[in-house]
PDB file of N, CA and C in Angstrom:
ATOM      1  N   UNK A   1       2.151 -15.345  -2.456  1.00  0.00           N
ATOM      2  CA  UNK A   1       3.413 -15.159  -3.134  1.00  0.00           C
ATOM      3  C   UNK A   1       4.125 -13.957  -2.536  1.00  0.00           C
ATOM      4  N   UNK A   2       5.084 -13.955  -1.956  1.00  0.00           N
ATOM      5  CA  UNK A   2       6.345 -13.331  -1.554  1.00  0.00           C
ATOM      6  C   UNK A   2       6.951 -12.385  -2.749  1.00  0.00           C
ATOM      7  N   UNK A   3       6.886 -11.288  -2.921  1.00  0.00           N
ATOM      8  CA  UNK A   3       7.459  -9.946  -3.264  1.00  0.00           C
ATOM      9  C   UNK A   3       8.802  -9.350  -2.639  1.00  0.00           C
ATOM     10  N   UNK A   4       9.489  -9.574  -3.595  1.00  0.00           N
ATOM     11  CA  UNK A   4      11.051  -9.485  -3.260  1.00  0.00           C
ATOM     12  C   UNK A   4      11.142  -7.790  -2.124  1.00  0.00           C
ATOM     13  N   UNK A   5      11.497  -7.509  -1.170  1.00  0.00           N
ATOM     14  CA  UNK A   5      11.648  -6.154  -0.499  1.00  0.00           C
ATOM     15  C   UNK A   5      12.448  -5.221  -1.956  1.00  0.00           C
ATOM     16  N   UNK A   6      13.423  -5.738  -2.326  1.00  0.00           N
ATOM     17  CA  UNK A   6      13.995  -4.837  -3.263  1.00  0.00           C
ATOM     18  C   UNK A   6      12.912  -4.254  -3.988  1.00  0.00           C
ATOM     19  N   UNK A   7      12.451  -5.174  -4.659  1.00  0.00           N
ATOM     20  CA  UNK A   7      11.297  -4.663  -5.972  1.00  0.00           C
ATOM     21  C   UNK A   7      10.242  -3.833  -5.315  1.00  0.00           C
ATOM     22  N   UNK A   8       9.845  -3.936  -4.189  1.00  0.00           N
ATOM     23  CA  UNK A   8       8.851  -3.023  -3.743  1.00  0.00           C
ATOM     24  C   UNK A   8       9.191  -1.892  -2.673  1.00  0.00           C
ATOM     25  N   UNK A   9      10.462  -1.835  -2.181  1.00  0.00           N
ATOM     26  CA  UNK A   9      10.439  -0.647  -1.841  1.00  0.00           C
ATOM     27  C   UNK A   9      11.083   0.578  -2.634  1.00  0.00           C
ATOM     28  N   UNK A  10      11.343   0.235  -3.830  1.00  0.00           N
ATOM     29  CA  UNK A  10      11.730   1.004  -4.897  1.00  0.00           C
ATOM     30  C   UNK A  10      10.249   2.157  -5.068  1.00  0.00           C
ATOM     31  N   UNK A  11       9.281   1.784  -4.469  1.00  0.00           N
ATOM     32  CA  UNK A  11       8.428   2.954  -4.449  1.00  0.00           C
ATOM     33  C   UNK A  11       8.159   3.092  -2.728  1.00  0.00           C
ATOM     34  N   UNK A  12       9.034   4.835  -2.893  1.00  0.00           N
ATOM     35  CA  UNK A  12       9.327   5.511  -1.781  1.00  0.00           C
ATOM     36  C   UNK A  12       8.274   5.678  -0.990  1.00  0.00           C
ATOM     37  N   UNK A  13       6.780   5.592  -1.415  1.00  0.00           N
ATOM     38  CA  UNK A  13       5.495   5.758  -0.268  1.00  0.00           C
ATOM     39  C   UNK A  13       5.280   4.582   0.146  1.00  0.00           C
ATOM     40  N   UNK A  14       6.153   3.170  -0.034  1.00  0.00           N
ATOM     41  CA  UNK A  14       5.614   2.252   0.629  1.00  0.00           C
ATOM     42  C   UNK A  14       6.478   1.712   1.911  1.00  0.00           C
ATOM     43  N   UNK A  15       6.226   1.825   3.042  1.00  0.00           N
ATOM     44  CA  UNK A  15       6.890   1.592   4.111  1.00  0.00           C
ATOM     45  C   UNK A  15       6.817  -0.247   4.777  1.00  0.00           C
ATOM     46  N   UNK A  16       7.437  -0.164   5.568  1.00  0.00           N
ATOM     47  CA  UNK A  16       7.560  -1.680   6.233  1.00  0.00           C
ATOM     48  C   UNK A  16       6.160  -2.140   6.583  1.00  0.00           C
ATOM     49  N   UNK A  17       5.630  -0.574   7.468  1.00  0.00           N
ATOM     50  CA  UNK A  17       4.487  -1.167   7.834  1.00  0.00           C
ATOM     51  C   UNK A  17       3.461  -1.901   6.826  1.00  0.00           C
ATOM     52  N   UNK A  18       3.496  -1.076   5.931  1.00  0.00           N
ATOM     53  CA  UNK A  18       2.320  -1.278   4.866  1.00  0.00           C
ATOM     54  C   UNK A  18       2.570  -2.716   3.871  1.00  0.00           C
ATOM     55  N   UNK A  19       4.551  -3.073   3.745  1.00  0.00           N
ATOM     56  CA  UNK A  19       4.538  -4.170   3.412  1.00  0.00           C
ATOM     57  C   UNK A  19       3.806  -5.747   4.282  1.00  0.00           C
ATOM     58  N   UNK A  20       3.841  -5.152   5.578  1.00  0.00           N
ATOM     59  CA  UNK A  20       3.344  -6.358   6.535  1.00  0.00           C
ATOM     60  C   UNK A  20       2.077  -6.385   6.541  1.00  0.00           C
ATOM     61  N   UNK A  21       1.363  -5.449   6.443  1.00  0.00           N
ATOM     62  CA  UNK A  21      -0.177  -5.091   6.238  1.00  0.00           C
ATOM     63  C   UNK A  21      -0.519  -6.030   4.933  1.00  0.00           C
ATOM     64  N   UNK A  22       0.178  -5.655   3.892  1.00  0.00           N
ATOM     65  CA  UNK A  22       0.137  -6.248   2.880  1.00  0.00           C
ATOM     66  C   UNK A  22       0.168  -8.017   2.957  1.00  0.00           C
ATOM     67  N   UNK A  23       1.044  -8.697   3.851  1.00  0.00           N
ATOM     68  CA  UNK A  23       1.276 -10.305   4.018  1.00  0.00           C
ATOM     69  C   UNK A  23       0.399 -10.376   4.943  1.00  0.00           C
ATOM     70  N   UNK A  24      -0.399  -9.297   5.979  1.00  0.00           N
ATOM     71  CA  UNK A  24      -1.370 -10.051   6.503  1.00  0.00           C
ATOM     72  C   UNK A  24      -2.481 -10.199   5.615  1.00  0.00           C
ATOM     73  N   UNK A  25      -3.311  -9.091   4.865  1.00  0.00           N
ATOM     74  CA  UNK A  25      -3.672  -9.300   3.622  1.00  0.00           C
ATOM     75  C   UNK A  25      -4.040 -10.364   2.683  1.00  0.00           C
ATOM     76  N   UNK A  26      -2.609 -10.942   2.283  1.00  0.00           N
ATOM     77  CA  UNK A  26      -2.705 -11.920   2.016  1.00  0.00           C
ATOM     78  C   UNK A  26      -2.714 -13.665   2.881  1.00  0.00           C
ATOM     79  N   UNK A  27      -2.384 -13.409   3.910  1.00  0.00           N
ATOM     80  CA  UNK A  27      -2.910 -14.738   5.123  1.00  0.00           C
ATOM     81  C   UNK A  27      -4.465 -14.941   5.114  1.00  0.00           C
ATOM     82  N   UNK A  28      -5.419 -13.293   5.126  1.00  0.00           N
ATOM     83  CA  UNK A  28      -6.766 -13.463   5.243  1.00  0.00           C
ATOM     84  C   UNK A  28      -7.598 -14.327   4.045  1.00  0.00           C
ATOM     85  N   UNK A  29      -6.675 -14.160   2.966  1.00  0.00           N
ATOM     86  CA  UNK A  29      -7.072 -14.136   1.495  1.00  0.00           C
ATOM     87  C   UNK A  29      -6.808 -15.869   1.159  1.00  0.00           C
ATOM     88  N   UNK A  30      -5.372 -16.100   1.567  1.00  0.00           N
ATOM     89  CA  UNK A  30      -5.323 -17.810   1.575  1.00  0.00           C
ATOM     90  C   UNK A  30      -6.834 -18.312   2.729  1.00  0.00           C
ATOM     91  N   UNK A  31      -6.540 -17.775   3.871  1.00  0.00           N
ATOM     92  CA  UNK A  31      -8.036 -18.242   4.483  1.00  0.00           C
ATOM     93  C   UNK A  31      -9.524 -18.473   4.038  1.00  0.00           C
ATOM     94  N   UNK A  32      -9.606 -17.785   2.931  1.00  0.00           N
ATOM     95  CA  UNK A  32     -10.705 -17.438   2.195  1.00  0.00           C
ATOM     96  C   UNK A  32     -10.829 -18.218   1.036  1.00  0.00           C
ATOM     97  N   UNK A  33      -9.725 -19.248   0.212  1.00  0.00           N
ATOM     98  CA  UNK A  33      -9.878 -19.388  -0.695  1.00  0.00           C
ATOM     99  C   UNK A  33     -10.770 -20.685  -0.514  1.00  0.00           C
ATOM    100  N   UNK A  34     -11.695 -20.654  -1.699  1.00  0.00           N
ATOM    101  CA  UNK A  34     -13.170 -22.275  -2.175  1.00  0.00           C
ATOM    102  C   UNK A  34     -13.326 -22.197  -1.302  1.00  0.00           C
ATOM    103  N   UNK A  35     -13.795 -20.927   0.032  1.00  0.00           N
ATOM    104  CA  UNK A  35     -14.992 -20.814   0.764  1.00  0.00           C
ATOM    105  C   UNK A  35     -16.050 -20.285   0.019  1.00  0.00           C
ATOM    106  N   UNK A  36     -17.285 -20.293   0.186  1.00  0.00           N
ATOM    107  CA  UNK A  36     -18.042 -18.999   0.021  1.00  0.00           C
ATOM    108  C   UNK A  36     -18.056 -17.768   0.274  1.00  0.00           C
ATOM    109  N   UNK A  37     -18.433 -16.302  -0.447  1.00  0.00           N
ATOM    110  CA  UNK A  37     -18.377 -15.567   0.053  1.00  0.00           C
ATOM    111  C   UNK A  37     -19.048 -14.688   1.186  1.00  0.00           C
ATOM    112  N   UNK A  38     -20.159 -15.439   1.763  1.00  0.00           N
ATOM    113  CA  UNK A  38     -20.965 -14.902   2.301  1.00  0.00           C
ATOM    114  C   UNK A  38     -20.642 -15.056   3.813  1.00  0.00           C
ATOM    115  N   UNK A  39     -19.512 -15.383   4.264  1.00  0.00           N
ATOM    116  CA  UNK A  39     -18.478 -15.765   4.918  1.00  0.00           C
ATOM    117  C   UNK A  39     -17.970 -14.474   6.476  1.00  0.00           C
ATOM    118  N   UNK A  40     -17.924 -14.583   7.577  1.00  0.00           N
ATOM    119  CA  UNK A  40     -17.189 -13.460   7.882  1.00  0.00           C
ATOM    120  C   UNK A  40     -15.884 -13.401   7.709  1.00  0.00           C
ATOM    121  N   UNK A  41     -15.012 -14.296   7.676  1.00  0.00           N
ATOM    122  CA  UNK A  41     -13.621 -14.158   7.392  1.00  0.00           C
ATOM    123  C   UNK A  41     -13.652 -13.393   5.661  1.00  0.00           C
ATOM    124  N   UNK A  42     -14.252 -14.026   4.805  1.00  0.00           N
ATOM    125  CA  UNK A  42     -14.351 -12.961   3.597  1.00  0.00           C
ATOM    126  C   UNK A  42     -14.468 -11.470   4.156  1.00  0.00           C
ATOM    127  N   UNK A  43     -15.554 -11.178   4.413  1.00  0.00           N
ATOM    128  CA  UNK A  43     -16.391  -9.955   4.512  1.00  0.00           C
ATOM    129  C   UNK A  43     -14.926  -9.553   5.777  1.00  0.00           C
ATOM    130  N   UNK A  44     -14.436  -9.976   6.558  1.00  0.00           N
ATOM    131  CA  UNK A  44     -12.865  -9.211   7.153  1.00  0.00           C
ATOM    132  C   UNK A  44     -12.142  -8.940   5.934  1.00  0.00           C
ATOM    133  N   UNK A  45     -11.704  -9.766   4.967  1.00  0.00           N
ATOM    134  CA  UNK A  45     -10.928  -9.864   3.764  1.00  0.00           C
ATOM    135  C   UNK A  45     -11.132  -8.643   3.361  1.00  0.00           C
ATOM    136  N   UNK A  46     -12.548  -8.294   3.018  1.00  0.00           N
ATOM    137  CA  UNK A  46     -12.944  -7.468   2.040  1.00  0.00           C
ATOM    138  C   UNK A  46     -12.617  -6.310   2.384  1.00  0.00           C
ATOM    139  N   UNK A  47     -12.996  -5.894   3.733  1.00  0.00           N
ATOM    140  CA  UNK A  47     -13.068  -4.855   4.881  1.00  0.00           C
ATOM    141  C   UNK A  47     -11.289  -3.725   5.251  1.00  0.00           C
ATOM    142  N   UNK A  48     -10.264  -5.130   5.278  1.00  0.00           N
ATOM    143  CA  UNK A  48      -9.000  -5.035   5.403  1.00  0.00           C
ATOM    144  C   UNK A  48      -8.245  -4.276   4.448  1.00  0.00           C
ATOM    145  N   UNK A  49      -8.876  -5.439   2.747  1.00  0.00           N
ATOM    146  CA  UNK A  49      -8.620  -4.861   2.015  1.00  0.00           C
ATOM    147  C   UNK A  49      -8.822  -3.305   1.138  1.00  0.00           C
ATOM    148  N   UNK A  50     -10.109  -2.588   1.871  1.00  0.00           N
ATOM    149  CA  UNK A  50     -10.112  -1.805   1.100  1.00  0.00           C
ATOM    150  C   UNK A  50      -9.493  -0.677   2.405  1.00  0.00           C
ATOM    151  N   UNK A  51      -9.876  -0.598   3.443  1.00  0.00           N
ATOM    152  CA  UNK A  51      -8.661  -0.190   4.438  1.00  0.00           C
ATOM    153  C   UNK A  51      -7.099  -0.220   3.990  1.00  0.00           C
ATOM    154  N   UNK A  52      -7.037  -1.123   3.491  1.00  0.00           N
ATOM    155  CA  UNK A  52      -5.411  -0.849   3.566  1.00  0.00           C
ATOM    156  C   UNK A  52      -4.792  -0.237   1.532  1.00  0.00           C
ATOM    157  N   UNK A  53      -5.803  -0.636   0.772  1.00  0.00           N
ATOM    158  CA  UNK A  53      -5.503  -0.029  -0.346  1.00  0.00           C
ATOM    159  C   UNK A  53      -6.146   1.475   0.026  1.00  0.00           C
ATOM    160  N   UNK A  54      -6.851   2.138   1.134  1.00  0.00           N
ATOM    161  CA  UNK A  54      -7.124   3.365   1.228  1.00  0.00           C
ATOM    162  C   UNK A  54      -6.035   4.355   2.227  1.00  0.00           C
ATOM    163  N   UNK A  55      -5.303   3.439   2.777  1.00  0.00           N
ATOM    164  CA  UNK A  55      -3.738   4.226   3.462  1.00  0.00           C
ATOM    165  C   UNK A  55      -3.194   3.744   2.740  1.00  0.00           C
ATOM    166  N   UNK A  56      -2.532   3.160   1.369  1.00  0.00           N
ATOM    167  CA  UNK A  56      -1.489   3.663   0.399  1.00  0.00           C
ATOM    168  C   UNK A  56      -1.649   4.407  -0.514  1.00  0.00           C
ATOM    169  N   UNK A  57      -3.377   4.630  -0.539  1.00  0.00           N
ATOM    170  CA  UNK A  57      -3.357   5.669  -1.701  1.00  0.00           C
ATOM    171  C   UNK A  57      -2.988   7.438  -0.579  1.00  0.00           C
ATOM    172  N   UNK A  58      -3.309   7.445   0.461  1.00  0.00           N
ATOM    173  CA  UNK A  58      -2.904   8.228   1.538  1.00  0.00           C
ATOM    174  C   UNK A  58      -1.351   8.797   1.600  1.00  0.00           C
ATOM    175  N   UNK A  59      -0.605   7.476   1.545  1.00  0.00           N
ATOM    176  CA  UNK A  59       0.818   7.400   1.902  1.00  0.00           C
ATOM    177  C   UNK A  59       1.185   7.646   0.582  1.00  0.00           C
ATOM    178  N   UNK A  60       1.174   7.935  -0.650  1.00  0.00           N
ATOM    179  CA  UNK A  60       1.375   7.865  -2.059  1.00  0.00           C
ATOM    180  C   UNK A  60       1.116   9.627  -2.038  1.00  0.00           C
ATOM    181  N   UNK A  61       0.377   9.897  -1.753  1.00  0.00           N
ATOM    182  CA  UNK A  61      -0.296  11.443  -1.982  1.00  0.00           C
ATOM    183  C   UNK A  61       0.539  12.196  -1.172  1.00  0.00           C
ATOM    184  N   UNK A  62       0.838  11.904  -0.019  1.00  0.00           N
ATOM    185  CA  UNK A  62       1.393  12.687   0.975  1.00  0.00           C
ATOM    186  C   UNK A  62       2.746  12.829   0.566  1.00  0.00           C
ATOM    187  N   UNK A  63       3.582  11.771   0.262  1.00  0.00           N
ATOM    188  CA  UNK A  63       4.998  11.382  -0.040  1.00  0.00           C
ATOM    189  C   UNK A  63       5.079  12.360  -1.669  1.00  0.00           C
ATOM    190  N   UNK A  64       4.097  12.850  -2.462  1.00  0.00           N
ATOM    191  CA  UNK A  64       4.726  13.972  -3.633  1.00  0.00           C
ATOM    192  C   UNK A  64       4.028  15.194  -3.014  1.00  0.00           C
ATOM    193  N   UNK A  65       3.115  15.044  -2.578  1.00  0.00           N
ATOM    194  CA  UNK A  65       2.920  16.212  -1.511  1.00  0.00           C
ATOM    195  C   UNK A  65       4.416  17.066  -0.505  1.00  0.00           C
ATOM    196  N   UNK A  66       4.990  16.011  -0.108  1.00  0.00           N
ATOM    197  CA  UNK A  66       6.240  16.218   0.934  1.00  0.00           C
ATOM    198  C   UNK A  66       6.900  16.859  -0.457  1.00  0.00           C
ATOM    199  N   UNK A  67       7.216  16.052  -1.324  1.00  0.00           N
ATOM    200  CA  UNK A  67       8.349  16.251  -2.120  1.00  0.00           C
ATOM    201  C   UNK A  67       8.029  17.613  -2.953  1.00  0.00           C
ATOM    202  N   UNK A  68       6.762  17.768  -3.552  1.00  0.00           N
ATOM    203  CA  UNK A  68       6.662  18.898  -4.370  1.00  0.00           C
ATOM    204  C   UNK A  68       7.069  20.215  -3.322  1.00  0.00           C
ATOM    205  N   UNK A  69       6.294  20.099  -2.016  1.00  0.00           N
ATOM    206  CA  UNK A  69       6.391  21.484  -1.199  1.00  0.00           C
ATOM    207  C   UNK A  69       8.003  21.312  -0.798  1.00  0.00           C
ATOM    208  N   UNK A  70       9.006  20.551  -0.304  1.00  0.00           N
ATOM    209  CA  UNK A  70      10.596  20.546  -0.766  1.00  0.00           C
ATOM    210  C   UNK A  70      11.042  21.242  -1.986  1.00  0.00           C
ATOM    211  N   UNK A  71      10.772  21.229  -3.150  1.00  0.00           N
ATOM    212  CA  UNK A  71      11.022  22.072  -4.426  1.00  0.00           C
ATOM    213  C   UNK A  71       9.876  23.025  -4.779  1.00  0.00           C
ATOM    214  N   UNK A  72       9.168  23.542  -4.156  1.00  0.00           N
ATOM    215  CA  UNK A  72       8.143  24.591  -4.279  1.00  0.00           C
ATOM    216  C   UNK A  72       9.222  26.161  -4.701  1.00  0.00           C
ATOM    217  N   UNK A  73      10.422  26.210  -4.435  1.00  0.00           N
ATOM    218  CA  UNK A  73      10.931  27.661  -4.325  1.00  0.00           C
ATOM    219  C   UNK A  73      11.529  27.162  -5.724  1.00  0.00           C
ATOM    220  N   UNK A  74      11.964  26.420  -6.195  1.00  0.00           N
ATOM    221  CA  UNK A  74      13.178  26.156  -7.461  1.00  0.00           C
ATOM    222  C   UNK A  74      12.418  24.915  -8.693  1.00  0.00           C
ATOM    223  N   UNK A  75      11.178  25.450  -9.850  1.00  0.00           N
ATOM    224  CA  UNK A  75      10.729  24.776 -10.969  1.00  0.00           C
ATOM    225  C   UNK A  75      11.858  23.472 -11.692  1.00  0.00           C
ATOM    226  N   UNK A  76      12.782  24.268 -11.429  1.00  0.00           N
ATOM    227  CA  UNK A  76      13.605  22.915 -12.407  1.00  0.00           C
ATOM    228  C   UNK A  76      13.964  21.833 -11.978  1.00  0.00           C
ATOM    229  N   UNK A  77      13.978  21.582 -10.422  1.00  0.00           N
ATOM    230  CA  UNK A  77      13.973  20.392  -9.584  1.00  0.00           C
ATOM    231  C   UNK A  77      12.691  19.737  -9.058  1.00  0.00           C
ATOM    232  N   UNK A  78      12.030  20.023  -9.465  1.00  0.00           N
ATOM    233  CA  UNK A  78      10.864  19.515  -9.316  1.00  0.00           C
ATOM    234  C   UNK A  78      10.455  18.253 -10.265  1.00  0.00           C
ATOM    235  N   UNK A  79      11.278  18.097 -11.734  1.00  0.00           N
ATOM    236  CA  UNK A  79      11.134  17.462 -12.414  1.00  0.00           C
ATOM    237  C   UNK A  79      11.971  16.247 -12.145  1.00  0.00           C
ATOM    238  N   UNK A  80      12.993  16.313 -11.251  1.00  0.00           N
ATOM    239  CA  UNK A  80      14.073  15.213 -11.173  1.00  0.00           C
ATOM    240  C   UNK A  80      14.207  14.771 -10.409  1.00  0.00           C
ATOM    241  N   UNK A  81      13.191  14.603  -9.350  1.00  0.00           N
ATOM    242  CA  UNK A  81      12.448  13.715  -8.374  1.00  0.00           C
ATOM    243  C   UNK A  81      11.418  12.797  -8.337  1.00  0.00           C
TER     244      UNK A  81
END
């Protein structure tokens, strides 16, 4: 299933790349489906997937990281970002 670009790049740590990462993701995952799991295309699935949910939790951290040290000199803008 296709995820509108609007609706998901409304969160600023997620980039193009990571949306395409994401549809390959899911290509491995249609490949996989009422196979078994004991599978190597699974065990890629599995592998991909936790690779790529471990660079958005990366890209998520860094992106209020960027933003907090941007308002590090001035408390009251820090909240309205």
């Amino acid at each position: 299933m296709k995820i509108p670009y609007k609706i998901v790049l409304r969160q600023p740590w997620i980039t193009v790349g990571l949306l395409k990462s994401s549809e390959a993701r899911d290509r491995l995952h249609r490949k996989c489906l009422g196979k078994p799991k004991s599978i190597q295309p699974y065990i890629n699935l599995i592998n991909y997937r936790n690779n790529l949910n471990m660079i958005k939790r990366i890209s998520k951290h860094n992106k209020f990281v960027y933003e907090l040290s941007k308002y590090k000199n001035s408390i009251k803008t820090i909240g309205m970002f």
